[in-house]
C-alpha atoms as a PDB file:
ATOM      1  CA  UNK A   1      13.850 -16.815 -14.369  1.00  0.00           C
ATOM      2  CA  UNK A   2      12.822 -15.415 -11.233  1.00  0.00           C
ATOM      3  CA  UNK A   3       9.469 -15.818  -9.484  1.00  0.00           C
ATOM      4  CA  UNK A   4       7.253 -12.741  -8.025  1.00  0.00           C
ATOM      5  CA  UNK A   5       3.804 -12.550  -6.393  1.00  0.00           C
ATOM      6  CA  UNK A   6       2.483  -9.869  -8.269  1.00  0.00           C
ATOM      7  CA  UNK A   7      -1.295  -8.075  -7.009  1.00  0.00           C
ATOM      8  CA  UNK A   8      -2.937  -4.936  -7.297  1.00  0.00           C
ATOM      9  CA  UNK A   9      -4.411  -1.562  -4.966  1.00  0.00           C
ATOM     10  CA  UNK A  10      -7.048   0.435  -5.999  1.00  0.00           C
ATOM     11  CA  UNK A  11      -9.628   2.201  -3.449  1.00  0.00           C
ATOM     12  CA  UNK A  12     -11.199   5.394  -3.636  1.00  0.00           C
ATOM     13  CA  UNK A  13      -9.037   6.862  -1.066  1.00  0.00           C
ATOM     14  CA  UNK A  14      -5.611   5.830  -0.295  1.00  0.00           C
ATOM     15  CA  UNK A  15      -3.107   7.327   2.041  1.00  0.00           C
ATOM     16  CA  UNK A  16       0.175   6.301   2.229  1.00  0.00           C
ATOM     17  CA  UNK A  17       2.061   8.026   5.215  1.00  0.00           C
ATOM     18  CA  UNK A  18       5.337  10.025   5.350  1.00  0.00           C
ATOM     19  CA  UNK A  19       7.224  11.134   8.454  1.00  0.00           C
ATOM     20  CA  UNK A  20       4.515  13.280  10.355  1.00  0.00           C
ATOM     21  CA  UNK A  21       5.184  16.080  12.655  1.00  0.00           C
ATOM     22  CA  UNK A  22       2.324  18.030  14.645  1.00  0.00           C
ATOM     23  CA  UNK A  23      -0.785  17.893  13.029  1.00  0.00           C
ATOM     24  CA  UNK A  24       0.497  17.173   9.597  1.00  0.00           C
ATOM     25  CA  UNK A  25      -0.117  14.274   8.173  1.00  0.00           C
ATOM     26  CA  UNK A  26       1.266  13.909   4.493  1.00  0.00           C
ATOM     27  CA  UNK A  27       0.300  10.613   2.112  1.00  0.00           C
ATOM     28  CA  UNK A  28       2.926   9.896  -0.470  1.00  0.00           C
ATOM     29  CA  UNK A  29       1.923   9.346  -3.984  1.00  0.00           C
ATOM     30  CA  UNK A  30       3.202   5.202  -3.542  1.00  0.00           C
ATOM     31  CA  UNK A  31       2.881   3.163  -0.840  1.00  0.00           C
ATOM     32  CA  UNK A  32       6.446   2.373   0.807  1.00  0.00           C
ATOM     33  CA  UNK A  33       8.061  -0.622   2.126  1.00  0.00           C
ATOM     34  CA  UNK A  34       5.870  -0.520   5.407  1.00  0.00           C
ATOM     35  CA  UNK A  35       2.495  -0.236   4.187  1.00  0.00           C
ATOM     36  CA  UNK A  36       2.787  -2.957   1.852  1.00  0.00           C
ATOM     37  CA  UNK A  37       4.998  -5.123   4.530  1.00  0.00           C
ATOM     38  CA  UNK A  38       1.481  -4.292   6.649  1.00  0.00           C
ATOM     39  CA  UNK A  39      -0.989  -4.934   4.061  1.00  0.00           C
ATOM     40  CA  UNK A  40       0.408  -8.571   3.908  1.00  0.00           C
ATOM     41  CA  UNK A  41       0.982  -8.713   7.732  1.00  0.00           C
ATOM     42  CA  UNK A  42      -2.415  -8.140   8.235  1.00  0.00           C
ATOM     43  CA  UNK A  43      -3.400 -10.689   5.711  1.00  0.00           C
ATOM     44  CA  UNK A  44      -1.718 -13.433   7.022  1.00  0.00           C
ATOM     45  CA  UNK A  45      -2.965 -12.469  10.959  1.00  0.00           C
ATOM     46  CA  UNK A  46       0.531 -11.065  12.488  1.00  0.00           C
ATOM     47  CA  UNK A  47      -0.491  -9.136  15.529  1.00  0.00           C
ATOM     48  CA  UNK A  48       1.487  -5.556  15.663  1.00  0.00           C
ATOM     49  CA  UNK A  49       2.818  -6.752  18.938  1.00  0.00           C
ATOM     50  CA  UNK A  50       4.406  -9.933  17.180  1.00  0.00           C
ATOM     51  CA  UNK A  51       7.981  -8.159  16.429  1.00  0.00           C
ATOM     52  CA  UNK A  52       9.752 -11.654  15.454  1.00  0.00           C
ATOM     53  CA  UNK A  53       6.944 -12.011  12.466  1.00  0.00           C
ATOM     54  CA  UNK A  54       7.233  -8.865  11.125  1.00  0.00           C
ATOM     55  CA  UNK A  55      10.670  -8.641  11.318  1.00  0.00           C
ATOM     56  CA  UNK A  56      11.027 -12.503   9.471  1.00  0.00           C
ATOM     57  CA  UNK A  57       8.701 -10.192   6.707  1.00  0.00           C
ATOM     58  CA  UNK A  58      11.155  -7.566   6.878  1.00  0.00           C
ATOM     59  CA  UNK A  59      13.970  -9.900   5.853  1.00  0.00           C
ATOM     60  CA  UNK A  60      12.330 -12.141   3.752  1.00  0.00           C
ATOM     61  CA  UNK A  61      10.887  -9.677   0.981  1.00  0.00           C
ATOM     62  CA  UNK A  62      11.866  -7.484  -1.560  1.00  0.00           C
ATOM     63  CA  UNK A  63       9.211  -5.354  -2.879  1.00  0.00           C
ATOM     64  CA  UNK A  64       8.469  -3.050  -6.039  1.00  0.00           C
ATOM     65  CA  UNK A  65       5.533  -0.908  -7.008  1.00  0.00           C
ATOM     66  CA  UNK A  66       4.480  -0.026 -10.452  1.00  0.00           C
ATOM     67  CA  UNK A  67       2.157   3.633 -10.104  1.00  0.00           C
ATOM     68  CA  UNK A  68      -0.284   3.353 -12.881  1.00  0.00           C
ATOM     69  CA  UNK A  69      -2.178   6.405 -11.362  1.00  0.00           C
ATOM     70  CA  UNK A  70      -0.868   8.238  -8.447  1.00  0.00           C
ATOM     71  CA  UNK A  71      -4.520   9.834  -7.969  1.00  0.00           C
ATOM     72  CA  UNK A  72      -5.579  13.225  -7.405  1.00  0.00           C
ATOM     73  CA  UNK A  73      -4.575  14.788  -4.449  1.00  0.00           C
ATOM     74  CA  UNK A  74      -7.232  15.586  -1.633  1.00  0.00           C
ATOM     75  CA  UNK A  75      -6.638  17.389   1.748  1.00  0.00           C
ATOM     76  CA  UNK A  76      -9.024  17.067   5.324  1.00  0.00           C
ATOM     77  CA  UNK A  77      -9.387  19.310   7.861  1.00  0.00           C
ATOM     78  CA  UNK A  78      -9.789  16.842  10.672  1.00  0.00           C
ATOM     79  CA  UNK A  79     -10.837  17.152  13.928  1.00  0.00           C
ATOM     80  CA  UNK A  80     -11.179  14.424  16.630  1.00  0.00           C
ATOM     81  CA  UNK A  81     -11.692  14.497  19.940  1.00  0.00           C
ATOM     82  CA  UNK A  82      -9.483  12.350  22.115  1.00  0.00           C
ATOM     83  CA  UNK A  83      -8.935  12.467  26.341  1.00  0.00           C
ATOM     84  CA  UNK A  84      -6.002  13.323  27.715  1.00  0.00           C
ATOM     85  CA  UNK A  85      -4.198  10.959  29.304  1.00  0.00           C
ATOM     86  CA  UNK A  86      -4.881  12.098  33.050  1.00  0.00           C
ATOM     87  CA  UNK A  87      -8.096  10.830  31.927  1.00  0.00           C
ATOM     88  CA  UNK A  88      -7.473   7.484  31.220  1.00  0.00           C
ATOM     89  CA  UNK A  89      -5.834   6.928  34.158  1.00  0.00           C
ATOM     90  CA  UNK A  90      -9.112   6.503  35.988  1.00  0.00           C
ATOM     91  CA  UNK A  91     -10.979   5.628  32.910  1.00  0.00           C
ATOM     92  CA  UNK A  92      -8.965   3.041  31.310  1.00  0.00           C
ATOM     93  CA  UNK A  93     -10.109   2.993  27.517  1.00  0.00           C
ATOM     94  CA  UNK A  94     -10.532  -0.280  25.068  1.00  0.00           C
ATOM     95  CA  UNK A  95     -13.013   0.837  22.174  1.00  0.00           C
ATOM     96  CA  UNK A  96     -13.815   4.654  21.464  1.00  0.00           C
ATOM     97  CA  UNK A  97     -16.503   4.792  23.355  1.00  0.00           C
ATOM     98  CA  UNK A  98     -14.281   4.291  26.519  1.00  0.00           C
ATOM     99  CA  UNK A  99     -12.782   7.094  25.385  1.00  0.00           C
ATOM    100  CA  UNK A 100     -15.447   9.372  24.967  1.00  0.00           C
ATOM    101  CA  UNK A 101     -16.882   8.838  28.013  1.00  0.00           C
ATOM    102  CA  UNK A 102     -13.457   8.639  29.899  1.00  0.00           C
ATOM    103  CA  UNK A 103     -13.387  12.426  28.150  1.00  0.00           C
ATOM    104  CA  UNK A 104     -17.023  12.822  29.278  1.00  0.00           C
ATOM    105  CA  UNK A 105     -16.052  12.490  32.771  1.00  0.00           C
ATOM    106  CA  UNK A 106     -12.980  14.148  32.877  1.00  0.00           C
ATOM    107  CA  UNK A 107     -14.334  17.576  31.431  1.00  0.00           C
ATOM    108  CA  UNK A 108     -17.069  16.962  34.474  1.00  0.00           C
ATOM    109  CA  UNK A 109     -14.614  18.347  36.900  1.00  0.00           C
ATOM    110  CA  UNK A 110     -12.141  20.145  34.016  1.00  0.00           C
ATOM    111  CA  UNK A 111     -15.115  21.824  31.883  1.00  0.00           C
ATOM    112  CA  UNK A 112     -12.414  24.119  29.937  1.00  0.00           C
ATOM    113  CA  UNK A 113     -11.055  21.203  28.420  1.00  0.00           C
ATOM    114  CA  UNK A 114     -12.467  20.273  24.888  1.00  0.00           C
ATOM    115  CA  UNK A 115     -10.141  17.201  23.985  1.00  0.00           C
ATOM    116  CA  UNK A 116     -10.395  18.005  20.422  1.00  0.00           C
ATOM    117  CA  UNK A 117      -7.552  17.605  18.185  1.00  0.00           C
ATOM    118  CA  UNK A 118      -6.812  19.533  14.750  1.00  0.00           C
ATOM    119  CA  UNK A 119      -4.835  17.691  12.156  1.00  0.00           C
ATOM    120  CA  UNK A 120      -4.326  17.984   8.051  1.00  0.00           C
ATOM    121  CA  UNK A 121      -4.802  14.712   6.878  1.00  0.00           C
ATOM    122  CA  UNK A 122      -3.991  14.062   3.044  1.00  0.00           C
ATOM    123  CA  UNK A 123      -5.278  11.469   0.611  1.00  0.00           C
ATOM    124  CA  UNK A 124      -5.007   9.937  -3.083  1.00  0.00           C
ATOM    125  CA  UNK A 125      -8.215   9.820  -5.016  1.00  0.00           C
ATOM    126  CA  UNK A 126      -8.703   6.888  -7.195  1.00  0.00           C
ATOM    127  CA  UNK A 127      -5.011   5.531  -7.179  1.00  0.00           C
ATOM    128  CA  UNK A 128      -3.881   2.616  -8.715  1.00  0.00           C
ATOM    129  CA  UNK A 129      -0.707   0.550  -8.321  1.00  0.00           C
ATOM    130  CA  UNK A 130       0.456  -2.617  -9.089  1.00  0.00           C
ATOM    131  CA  UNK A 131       2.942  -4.369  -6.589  1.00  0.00           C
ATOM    132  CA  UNK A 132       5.345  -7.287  -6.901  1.00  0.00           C
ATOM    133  CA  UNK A 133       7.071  -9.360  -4.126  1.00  0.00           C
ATOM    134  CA  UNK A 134       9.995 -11.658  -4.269  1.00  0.00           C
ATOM    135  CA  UNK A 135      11.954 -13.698  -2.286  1.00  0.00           C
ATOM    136  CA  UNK A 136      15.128 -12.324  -0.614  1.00  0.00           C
ATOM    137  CA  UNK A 137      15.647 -15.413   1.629  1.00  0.00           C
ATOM    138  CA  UNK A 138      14.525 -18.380   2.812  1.00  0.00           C
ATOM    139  CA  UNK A 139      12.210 -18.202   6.458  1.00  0.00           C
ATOM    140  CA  UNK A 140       8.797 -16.219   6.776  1.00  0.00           C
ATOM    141  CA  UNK A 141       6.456 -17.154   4.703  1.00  0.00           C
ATOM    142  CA  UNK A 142       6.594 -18.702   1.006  1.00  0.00           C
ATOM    143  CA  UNK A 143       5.384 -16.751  -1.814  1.00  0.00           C
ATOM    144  CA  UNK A 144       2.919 -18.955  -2.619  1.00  0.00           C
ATOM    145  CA  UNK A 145       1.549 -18.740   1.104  1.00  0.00           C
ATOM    146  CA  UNK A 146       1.600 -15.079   0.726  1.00  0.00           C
ATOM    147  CA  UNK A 147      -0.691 -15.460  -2.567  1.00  0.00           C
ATOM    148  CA  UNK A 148      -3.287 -17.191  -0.489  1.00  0.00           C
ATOM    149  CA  UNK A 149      -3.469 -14.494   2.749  1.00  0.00           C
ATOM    150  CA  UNK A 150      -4.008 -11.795  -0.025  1.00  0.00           C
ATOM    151  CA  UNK A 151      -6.946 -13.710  -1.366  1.00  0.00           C
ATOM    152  CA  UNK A 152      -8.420 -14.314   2.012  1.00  0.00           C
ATOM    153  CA  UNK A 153      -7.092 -12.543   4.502  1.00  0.00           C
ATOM    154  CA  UNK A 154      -7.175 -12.853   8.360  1.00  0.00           C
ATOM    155  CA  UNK A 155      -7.726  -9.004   8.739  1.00  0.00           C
ATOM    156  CA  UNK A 156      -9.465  -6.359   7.284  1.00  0.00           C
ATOM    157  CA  UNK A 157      -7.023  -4.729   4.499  1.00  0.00           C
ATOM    158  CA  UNK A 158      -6.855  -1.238   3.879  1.00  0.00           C
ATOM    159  CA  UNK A 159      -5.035   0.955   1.934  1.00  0.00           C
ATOM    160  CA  UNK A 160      -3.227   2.973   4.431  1.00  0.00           C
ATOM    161  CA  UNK A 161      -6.490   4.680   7.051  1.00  0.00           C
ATOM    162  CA  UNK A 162      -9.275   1.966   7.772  1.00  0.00           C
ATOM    163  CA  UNK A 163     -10.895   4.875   6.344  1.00  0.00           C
ATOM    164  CA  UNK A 164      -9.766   3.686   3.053  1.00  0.00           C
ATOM    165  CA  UNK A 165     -10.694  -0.037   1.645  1.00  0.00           C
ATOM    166  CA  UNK A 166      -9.559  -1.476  -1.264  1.00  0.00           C
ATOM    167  CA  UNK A 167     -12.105  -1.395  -3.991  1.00  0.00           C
ATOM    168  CA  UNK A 168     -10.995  -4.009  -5.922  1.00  0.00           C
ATOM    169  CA  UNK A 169     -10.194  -7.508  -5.327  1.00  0.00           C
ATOM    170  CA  UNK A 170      -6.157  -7.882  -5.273  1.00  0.00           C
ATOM    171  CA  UNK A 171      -5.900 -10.754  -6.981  1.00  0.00           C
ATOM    172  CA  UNK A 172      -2.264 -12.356  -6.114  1.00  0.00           C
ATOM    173  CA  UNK A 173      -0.897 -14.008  -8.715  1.00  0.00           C
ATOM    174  CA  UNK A 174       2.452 -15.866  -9.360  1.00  0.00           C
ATOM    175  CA  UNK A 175       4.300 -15.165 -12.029  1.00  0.00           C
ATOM    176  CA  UNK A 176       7.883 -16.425 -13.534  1.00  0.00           C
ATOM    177  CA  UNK A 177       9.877 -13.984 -15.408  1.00  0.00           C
ATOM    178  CA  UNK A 178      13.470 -12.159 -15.766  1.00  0.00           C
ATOM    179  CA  UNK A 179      13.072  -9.169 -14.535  1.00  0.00           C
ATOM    180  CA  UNK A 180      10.295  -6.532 -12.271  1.00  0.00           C
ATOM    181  CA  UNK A 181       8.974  -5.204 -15.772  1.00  0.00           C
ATOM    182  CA  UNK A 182       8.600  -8.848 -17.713  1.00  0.00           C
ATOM    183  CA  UNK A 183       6.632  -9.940 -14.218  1.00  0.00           C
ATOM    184  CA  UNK A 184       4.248  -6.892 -14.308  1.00  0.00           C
ATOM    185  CA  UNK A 185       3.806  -7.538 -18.024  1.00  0.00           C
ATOM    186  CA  UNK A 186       3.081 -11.484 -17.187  1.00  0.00           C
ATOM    187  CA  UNK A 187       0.866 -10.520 -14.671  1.00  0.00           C
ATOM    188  CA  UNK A 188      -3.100 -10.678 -15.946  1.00  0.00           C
ATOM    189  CA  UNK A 189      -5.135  -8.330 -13.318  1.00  0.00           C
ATOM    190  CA  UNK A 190      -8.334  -7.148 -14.003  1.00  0.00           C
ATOM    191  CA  UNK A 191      -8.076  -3.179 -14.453  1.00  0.00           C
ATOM    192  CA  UNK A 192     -10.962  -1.022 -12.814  1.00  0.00           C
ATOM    193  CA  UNK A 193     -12.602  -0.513 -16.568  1.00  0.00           C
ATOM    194  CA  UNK A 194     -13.077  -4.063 -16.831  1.00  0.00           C
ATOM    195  CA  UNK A 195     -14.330  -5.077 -13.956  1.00  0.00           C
ATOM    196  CA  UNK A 196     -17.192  -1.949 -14.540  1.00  0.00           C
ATOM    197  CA  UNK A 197     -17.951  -3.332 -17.779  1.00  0.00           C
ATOM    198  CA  UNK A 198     -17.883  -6.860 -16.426  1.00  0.00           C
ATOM    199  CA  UNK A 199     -20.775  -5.491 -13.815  1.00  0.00           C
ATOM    200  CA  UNK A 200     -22.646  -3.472 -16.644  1.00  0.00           C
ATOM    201  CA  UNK A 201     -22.510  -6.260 -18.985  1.00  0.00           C
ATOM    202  CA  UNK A 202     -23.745  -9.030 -16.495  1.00  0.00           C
ATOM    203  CA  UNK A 203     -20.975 -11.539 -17.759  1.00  0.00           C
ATOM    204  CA  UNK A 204     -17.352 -12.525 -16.617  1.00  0.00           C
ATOM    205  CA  UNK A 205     -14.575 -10.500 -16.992  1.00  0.00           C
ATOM    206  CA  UNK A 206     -14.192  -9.399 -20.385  1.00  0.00           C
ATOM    207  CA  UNK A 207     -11.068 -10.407 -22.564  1.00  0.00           C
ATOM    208  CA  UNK A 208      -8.035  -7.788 -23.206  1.00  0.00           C
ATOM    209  CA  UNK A 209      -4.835  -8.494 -24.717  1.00  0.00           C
ATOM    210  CA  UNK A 210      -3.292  -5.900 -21.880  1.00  0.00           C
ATOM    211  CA  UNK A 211      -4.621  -3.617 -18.770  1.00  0.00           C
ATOM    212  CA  UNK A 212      -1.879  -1.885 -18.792  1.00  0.00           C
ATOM    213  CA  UNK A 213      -2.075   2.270 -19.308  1.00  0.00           C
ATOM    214  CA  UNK A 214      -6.218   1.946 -19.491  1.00  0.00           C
ATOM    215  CA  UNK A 215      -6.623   3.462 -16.328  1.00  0.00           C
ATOM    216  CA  UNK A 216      -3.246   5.757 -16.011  1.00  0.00           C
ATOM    217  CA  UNK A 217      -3.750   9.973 -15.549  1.00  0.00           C
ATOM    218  CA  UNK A 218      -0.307  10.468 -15.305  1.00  0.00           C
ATOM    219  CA  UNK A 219       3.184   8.108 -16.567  1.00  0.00           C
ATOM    220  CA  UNK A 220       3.278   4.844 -15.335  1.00  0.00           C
ATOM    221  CA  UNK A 221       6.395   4.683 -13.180  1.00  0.00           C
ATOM    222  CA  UNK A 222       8.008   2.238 -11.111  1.00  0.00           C
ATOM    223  CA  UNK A 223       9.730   1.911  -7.880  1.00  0.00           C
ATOM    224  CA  UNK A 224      11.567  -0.596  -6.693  1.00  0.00           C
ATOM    225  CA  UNK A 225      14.004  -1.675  -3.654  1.00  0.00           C
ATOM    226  CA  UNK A 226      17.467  -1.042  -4.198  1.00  0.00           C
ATOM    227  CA  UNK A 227      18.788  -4.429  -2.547  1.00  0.00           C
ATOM    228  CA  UNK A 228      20.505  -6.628  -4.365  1.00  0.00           C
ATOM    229  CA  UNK A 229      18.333 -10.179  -5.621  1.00  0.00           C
ATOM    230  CA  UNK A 230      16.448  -8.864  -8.427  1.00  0.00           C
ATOM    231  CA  UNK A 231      17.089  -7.677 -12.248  1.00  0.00           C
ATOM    232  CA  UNK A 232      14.540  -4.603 -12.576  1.00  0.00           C
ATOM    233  CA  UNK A 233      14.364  -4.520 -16.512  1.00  0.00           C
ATOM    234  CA  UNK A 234      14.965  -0.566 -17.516  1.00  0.00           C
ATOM    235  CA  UNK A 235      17.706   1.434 -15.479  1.00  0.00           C
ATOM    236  CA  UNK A 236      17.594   3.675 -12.325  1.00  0.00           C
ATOM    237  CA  UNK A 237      16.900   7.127 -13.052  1.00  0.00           C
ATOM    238  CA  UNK A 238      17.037   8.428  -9.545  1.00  0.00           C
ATOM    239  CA  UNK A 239      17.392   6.720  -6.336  1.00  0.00           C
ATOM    240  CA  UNK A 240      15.696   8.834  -2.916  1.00  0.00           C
ATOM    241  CA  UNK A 241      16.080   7.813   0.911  1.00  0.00           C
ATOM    242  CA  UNK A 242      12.726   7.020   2.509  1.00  0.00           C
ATOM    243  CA  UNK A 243      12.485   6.171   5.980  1.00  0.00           C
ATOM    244  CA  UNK A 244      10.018   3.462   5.950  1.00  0.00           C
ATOM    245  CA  UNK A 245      12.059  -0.365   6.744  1.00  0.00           C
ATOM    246  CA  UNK A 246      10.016  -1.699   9.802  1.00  0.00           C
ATOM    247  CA  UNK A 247      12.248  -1.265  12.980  1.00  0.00           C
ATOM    248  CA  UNK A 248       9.442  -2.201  15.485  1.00  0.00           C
ATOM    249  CA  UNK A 249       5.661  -2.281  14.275  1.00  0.00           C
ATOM    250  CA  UNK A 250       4.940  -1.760  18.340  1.00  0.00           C
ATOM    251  CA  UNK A 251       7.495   1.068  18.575  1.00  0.00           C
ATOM    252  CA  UNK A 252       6.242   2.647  15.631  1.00  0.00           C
ATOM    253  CA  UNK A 253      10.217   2.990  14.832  1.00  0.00           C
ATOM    254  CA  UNK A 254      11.670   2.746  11.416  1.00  0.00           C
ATOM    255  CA  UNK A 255      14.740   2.808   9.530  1.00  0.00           C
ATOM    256  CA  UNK A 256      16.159   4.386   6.335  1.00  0.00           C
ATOM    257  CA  UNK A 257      16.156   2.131   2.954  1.00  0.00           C
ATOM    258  CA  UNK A 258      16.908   3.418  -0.721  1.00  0.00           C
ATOM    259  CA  UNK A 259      14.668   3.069  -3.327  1.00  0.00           C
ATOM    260  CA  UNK A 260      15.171   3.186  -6.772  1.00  0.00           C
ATOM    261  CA  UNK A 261      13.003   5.053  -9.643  1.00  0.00           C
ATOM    262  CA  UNK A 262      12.322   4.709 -13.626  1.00  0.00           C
ATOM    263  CA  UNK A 263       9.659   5.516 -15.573  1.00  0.00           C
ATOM    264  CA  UNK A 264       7.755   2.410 -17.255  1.00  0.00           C
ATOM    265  CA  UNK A 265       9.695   1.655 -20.346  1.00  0.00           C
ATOM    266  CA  UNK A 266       8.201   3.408 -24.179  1.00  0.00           C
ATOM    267  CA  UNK A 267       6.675   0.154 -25.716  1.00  0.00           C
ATOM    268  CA  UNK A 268       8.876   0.187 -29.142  1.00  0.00           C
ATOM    269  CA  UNK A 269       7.485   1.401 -32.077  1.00  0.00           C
ATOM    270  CA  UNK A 270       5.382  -0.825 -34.415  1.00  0.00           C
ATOM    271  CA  UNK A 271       6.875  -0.793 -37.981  1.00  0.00           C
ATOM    272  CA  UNK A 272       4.590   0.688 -40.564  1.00  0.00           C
ATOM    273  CA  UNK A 273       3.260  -1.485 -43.389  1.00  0.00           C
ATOM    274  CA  UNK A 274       3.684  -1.075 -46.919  1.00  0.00           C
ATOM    275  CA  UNK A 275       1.879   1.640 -48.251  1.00  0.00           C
ATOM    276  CA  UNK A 276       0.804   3.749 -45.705  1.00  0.00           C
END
């Protein structure tokens, strides 16, 4: 028996990002090893400067992440405006208004500047996932400690953009079991239905024998690290390269990691009774 802090994501918007060039920036349909690595980061109050911390987090976890519902996919046109940095050399900037009226000043004496930036931004609309942590070594925090930042954490979470809160508590839990699929099984987290009815109804959380494909609009799949330290319960399908292993969170550098993929196992079928 192995144990796993197990907790869930859901938000309206969620964008998980790939490797951006220009003024592309792509979400993947999972959050990777970073994001989550940062969620939890941010929980516990590591600073991005802090490079020992998030590097002990680096080392210390393995992670999987069980899609129940990748979301719908939604694109923005974005525009921002932002100075350039001749301008912050005399108008050094600390919140945006700095900036915009370090820009303010700058187009003063440069009026054919318009500091305004055009990016495609992408999103997933009303994703859910479930994720699971475990223990690779010793150092860093415990899981249990872990549990607790996710309940109350130092920092603000969000699910990729500070554009994009969770809407749902995440509600760590512990669990003991075998393998990944046995600990999301174990795990009991309220789905989004329930906690509606649970509002409409004026009562505590309703009782369910599972959450599990209430919410889904697509297969449930799940994703896991490929290091070794954990049985995963159904075999790889496919294995992809994604570069998302923290290098330096100040840096903004990362490194390759392999990930392996399986869609959530067929529940077996129930035998039929007599007679029907």
């Amino acid at each position: 028996m192995q144990k796993f802090l197990v907790f869930q994501l859901y938000g309206p918007l969620a964008s998980w990002g790939e490797v951006a060039v220009g003024g592309e920036r792509p979400a993947a349909a999972h959050p990777g090893r970073s994001a989550i690595l940062g969620l939890l980061a941010a929980a516990a109050g590591i600073r991005r400067h802090e490079e020992e911390e998030h590097q002990a987090l680096e080392q210390a976890f393995g992670m999987a992440v069980c899609v129940e519902s990748s979301g719908t996919f939604v694109n923005d046109y974005h525009t921002a405006q932002v100075p350039p940095q001749a301008a912050l050399k005399k108008h050094p900037a600390k919140t945006r208004r700095d900036e915009l009226l370090a820009l303010a000043a700058y187009q003063k004496d440069n009026p054919k500047t318009s500091g305004t930036i055009l990016s495609n931004r992408a999103y997933r609309c009303d994703a859910l996932y479930q994720i699971a942590l475990w223990k690779r070594q010793e150092g860093s925090l415990t899981l249990e400690q872990a549990g607790g930042y996710l309940a109350c954490p130092n920092f603000t979470l969000y699910l990729g953009r500070k554009s994009c809160p969770p809407a749902l508590p995440l509600q760590p839990q512990l669990v003991e079991a075998e393998n990944l699929v046995a600990a999301f099984n174990k795990a009991d987290l309220t789905s989004p239905q329930e906690f509606v009815q649970s509002l409409q109804q004026g009562s505590s959380r309703p009782k369910a024998d599972r959450t599990r494909h209430l919410f889904r609009k697509q297969p449930v799949t799940l994703f896991w690290d490929s290091a070794e330290g954990v049985e995963s319960g159904v075999p790889a399908q496919e294995t992809f390269v994604r570069r998302d292993a923290v290098l330096s969170r100040k840096r903004w550098q990362f490194e390759e990691r392999k990930e392996h993929y399986a869609p959530w196992p067929q529940e077996p079928p129930q035998p039929q009774q007599e007679g029907s």
